[in-house]
N, C-alpha and C. Protein backbone atom coordinates (compact mmCIF):
# COMPACT_ATOMS: atom_id res chain seq x y z
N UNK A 1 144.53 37.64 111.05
CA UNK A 1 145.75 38.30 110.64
C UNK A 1 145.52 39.78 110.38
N UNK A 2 144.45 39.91 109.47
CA UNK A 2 144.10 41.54 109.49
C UNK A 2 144.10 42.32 110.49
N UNK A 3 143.11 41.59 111.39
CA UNK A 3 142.75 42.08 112.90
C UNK A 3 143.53 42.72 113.44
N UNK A 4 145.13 42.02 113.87
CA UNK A 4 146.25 42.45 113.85
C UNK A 4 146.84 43.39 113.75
N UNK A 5 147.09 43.24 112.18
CA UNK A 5 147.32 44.33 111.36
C UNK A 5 146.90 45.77 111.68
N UNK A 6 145.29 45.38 111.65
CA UNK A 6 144.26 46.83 112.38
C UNK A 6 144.72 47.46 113.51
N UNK A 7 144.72 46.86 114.47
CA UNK A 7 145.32 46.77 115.76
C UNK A 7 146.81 47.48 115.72
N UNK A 8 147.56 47.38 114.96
CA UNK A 8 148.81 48.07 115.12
C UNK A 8 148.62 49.41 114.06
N UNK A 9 148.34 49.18 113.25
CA UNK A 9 147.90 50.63 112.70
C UNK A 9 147.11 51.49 113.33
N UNK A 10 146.51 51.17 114.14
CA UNK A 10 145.41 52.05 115.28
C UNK A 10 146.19 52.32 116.31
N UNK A 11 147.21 51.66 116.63
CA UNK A 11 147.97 51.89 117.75
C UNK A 11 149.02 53.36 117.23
N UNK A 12 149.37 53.33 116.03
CA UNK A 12 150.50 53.70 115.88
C UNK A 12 150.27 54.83 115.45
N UNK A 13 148.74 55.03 114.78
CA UNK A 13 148.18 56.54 114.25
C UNK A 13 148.02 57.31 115.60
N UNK A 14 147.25 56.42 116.74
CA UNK A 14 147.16 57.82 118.22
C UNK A 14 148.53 57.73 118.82
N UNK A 15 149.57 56.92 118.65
CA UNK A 15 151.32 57.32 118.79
C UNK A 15 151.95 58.35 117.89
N UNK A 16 151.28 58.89 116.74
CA UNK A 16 151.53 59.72 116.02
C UNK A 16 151.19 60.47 116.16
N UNK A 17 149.96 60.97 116.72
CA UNK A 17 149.24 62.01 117.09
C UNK A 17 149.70 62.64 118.71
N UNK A 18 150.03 61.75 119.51
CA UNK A 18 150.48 62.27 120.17
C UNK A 18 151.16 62.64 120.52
N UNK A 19 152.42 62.45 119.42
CA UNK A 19 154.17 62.70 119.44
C UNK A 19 153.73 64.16 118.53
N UNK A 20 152.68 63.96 118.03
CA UNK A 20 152.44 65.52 116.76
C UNK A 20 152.16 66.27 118.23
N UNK A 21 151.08 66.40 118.86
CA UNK A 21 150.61 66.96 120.23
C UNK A 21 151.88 67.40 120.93
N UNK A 22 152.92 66.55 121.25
CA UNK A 22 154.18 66.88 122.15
C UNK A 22 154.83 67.42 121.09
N UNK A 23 154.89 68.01 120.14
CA UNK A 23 156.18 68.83 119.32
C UNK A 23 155.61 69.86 119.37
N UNK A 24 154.28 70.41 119.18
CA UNK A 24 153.26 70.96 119.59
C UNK A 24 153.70 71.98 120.64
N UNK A 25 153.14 71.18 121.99
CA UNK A 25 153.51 71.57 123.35
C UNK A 25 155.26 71.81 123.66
N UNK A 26 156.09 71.40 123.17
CA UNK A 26 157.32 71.39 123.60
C UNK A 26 158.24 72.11 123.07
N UNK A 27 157.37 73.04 121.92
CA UNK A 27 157.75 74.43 121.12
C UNK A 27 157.28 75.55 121.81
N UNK A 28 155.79 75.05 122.63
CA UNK A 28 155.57 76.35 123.15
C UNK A 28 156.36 76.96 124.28
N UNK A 29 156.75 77.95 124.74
CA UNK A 29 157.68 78.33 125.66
C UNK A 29 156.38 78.38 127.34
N UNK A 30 155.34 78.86 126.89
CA UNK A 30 154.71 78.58 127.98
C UNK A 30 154.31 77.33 128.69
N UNK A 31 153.82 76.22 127.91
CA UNK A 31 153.63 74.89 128.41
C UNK A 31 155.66 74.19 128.73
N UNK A 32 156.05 74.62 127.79
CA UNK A 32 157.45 73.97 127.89
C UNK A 32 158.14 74.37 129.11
N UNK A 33 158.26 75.76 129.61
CA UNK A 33 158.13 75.92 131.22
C UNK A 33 157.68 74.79 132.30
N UNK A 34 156.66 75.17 132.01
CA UNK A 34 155.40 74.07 133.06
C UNK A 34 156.30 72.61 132.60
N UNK A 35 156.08 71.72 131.73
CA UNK A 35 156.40 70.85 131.31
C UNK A 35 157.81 70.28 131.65
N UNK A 36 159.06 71.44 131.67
CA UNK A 36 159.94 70.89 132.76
C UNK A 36 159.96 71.07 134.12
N UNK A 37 159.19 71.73 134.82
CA UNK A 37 159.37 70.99 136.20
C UNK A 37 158.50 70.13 136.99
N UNK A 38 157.78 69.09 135.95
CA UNK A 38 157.38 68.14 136.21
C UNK A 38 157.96 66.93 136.68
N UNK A 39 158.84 66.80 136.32
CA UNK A 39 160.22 65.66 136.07
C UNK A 39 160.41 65.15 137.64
N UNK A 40 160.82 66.75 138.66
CA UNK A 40 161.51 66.58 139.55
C UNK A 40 163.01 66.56 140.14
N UNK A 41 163.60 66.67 140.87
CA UNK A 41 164.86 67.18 140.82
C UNK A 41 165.93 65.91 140.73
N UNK A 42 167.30 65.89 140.04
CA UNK A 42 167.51 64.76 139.76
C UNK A 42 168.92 64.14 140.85
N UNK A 43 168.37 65.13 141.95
CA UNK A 43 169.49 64.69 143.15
C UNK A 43 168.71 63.36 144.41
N UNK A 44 167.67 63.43 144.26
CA UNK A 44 167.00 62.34 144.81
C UNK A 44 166.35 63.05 145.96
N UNK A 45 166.18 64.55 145.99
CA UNK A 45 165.59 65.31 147.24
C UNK A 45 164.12 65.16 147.04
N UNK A 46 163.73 63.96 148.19
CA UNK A 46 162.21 63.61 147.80
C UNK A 46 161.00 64.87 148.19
N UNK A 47 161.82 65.88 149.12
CA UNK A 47 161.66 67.01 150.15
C UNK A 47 161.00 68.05 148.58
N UNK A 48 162.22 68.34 148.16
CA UNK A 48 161.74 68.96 146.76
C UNK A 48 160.88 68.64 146.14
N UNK A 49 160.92 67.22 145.79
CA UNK A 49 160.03 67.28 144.46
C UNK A 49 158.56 67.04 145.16
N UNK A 50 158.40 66.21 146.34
CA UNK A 50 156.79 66.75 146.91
C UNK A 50 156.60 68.38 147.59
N UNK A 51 157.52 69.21 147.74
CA UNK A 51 156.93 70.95 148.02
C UNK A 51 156.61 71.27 146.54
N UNK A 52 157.59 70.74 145.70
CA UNK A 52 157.59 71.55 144.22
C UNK A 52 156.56 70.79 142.89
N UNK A 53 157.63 69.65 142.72
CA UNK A 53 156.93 68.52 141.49
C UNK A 53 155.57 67.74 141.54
N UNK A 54 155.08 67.87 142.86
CA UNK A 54 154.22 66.95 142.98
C UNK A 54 152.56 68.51 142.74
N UNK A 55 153.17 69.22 143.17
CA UNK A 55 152.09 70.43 143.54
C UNK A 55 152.28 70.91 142.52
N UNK A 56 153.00 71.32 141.16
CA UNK A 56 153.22 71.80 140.29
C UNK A 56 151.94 70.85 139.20
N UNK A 57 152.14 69.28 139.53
CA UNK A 57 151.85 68.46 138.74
C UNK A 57 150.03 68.19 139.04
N UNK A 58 150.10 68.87 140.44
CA UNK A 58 148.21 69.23 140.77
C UNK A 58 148.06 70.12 139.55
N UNK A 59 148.34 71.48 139.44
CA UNK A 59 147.95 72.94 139.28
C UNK A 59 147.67 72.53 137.52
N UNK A 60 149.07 72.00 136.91
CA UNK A 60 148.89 72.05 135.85
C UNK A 60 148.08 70.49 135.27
N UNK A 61 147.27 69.73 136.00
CA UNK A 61 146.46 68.48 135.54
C UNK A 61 146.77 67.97 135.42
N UNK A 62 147.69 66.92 136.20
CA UNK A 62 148.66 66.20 135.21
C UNK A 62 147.54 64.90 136.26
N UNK A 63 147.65 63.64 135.39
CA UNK A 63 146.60 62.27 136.52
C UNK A 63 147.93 61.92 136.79
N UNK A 64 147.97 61.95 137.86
CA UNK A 64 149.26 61.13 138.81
C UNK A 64 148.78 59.40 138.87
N UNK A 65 147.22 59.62 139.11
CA UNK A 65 147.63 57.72 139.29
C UNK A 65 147.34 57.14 138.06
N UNK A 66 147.19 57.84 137.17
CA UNK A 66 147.65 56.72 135.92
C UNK A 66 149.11 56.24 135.66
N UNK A 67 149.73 57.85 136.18
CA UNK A 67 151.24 57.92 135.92
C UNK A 67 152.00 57.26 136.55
N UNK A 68 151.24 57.06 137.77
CA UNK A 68 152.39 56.38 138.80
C UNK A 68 153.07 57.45 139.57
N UNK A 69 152.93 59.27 139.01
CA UNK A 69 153.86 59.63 139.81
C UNK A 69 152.90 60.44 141.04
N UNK A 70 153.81 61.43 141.73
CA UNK A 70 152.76 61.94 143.04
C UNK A 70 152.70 63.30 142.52
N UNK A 71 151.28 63.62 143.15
CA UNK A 71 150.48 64.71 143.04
C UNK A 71 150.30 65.54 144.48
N UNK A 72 150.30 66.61 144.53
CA UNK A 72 149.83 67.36 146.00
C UNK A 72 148.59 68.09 145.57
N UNK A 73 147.62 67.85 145.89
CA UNK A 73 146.62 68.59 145.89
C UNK A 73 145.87 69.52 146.95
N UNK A 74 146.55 69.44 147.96
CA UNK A 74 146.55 70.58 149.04
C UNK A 74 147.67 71.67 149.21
N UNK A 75 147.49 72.90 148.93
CA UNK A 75 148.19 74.06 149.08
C UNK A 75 149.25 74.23 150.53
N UNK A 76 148.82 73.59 151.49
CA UNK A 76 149.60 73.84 152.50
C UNK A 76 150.53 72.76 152.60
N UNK A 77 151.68 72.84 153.28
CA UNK A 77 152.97 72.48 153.51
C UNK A 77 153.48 72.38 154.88
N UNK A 78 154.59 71.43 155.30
CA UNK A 78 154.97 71.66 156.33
C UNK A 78 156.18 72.39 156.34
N UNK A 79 156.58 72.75 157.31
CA UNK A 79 157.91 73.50 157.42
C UNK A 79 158.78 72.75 157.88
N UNK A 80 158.35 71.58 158.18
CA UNK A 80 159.72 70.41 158.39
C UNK A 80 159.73 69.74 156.79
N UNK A 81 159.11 69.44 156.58
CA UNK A 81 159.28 69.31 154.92
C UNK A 81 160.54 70.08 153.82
N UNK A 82 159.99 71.13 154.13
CA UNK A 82 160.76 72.32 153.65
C UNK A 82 162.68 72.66 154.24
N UNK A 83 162.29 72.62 155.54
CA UNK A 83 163.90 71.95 156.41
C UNK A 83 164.82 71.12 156.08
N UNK A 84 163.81 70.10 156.02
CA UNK A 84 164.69 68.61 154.95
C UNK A 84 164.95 68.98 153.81
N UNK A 85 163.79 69.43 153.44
CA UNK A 85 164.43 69.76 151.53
C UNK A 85 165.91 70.52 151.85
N UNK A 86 166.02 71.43 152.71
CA UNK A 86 167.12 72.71 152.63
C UNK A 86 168.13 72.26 153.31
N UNK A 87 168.37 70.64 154.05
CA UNK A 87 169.70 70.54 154.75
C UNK A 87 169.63 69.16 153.16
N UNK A 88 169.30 68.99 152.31
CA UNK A 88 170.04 67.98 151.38
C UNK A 88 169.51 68.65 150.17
N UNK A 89 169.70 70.02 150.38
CA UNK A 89 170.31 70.82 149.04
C UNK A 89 171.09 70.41 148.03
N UNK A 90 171.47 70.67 146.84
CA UNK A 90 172.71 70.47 146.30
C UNK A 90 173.06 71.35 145.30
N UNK A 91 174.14 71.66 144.79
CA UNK A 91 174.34 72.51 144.15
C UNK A 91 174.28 72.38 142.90
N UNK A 92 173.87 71.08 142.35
CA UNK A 92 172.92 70.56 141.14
C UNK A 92 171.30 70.20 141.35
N UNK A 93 171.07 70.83 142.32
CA UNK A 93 169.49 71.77 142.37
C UNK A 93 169.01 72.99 141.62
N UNK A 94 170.29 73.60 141.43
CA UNK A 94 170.17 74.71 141.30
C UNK A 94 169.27 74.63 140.08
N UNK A 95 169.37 73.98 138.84
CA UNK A 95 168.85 73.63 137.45
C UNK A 95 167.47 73.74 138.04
N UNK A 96 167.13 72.53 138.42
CA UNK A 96 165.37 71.77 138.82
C UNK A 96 164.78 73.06 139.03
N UNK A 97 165.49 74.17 140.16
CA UNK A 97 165.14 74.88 141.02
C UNK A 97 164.70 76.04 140.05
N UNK A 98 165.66 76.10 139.32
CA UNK A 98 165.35 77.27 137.94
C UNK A 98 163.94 77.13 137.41
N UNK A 99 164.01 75.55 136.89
CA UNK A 99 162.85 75.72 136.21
C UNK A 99 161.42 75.76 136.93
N UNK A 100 161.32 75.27 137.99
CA UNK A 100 160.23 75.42 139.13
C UNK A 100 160.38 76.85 139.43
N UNK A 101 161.09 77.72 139.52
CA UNK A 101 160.48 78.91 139.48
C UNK A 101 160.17 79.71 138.46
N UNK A 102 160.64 79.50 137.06
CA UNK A 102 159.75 79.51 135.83
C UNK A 102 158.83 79.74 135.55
N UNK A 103 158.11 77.73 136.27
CA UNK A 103 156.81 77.69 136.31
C UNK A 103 156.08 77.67 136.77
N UNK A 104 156.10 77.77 138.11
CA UNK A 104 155.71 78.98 138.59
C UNK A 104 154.93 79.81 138.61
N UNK A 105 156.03 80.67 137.58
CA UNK A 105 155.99 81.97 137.15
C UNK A 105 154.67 81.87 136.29
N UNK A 106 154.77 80.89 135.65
CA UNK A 106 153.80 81.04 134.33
C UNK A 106 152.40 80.43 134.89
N UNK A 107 152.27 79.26 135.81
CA UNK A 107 151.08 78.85 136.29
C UNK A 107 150.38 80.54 137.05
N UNK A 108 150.88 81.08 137.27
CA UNK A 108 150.63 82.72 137.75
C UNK A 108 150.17 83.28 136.56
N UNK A 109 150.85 83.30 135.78
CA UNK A 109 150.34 84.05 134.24
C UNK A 109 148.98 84.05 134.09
N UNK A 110 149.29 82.36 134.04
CA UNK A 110 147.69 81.50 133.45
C UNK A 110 146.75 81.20 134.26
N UNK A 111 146.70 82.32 135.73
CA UNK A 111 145.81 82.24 136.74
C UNK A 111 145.08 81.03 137.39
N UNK A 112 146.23 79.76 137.44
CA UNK A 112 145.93 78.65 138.10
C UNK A 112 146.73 78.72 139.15
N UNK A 113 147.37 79.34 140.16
CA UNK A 113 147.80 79.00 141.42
C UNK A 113 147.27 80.81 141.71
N UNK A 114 147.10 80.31 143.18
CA UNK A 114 146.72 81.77 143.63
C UNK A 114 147.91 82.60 144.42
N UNK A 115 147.82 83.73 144.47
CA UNK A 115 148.88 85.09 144.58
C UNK A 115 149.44 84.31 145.91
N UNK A 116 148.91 84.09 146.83
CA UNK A 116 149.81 83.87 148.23
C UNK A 116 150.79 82.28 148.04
N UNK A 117 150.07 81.71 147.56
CA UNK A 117 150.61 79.96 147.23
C UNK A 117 151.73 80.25 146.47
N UNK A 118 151.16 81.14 145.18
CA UNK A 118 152.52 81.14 144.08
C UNK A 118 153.92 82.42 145.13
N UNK A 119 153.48 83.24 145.82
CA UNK A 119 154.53 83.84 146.74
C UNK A 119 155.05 83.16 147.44
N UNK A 120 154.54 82.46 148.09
CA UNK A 120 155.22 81.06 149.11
C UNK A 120 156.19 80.38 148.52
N UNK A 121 155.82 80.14 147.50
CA UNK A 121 156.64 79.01 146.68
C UNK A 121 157.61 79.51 145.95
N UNK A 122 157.36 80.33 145.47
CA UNK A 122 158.46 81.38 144.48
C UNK A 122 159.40 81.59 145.62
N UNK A 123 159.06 82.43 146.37
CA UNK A 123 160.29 82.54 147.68
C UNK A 123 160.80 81.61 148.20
N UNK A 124 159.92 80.48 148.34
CA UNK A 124 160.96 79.45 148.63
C UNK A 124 161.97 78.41 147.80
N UNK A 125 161.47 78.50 146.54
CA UNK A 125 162.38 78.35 145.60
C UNK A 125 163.70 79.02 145.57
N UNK A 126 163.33 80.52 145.27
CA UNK A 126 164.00 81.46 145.54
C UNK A 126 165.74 81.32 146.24
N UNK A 127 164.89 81.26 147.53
CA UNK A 127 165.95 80.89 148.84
C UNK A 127 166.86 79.40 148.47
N UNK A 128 166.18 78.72 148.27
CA UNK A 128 166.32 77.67 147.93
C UNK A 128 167.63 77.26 146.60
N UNK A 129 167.00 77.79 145.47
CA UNK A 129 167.96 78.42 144.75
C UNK A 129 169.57 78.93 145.14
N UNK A 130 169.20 80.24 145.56
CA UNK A 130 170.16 81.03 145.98
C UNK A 130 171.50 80.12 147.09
N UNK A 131 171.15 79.11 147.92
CA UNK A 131 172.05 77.88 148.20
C UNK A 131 172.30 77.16 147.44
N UNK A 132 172.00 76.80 146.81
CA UNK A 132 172.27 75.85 145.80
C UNK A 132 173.80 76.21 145.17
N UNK A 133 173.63 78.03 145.16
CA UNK A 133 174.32 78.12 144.44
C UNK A 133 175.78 79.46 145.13
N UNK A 134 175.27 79.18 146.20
CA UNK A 134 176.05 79.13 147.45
C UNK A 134 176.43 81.07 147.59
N UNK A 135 175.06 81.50 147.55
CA UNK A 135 174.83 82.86 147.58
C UNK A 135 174.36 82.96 149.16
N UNK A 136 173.52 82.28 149.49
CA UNK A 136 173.14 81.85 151.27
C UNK A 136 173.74 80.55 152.19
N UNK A 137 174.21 80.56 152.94
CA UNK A 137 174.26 79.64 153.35
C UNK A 137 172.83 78.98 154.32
N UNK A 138 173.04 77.39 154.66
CA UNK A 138 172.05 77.09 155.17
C UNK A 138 171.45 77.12 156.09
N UNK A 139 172.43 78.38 157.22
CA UNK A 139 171.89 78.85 158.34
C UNK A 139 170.72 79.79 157.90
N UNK A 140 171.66 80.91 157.24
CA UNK A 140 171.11 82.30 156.23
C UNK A 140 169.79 81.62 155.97
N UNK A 141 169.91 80.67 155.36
CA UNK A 141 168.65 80.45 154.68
C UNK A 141 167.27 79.60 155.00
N UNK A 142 167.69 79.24 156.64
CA UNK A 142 166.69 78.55 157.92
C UNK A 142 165.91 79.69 158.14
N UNK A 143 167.01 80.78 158.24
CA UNK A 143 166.42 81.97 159.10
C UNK A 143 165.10 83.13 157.95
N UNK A 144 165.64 82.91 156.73
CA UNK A 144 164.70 83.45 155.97
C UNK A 144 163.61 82.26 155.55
N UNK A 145 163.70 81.45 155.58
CA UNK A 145 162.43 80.60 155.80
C UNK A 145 161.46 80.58 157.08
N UNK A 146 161.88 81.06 157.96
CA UNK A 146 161.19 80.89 159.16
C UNK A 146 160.75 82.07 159.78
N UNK A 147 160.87 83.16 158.74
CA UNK A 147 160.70 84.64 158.71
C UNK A 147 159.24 84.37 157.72
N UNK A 148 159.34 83.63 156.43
CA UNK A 148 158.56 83.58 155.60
C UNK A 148 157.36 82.83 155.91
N UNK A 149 157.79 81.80 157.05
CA UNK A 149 157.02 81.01 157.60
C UNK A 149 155.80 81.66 158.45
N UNK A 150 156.15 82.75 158.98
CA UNK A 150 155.57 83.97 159.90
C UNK A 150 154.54 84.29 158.97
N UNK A 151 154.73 84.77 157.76
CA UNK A 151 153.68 85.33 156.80
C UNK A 151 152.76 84.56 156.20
N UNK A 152 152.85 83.11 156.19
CA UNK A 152 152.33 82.39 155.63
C UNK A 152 151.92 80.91 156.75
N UNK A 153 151.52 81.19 157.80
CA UNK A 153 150.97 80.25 158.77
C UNK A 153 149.84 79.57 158.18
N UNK A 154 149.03 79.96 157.22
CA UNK A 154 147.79 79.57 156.68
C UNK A 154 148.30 78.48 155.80
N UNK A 155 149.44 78.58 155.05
CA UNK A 155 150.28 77.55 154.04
C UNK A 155 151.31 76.57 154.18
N UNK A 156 151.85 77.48 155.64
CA UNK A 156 152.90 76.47 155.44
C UNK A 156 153.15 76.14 157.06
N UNK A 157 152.83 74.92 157.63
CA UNK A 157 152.30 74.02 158.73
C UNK A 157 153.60 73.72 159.41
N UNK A 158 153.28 73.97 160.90
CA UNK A 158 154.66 73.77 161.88
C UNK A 158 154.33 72.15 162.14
């Protein structure tokens, strides 16, 4: 019966500690960045969240196979990938899209993605973004991807 007892009090002190850890992290504005665009986008664009959520979720450590969720651990991309993501856009992307360029922003800060990867991606967020919220359309915005695509042959794969 003690045993038990032990057993749930041990459980419930590292559940405490780690909810102390996440109030922690979820005050800071820099991890709290990073920390939402882990999630993924909540329109079901699987296109997005493996260019963005899954590679976001390499940079900043996250163990995908404990989690169950996906990880990209290679920097390069396809550009049909990226295509798909941009013909099932939505204009409740626009959010996800915000915060992935955020963080981005801040994995740059904290010198874990490198200058050309985090340009790639920022711009294509960017673009990406900017439909969403119906500043480009999705011709407009084939054609500046495939301009960007030019600069970045090393990253992002025909």
């Amino acid at each position: 019966m003690f045993g038990k007892l032990k057993s749930k009090i041990a459980r419930w002190a590292v559940l405490r500690n780690k909810m102390e850890a996440l109030k922690v992290l979820v005050n800071e504005s820099d991890t709290y960045v990073i920390m939402s665009a882990l999630r993924g986008p909540d329109t079901g664009n699987d296109d997005l969240k493996y260019i963005f959520t899954a590679r976001i979720r390499h940079l900043a450590g996250m163990n995908c196979e404990g989690l169950g969720g996906s990880c990209r651990d290679v920097k390069e991309i396809r550009l049909k990938d990226v295509m798909e993501a941009l013909k099932h856009i939505k204009e409740h992307d626009l959010h996800y899209l915000n915060h992935v360029y955020q963080a981005l922003l801040e994995l740059r800060y904290k010198g874990v993605i490198d200058d050309d990867e985090y340009v790639l991606l920022s711009e294509l967020a960017d673009i990406l973004r900017k439909v969403a919220n119906g500043y480009y359309s999705k011709d407009e915005a084939k054609q500046l991807i495939l301009s960007l695509a030019e600069n970045y042959k090393h990253l992002l794969e025909e």
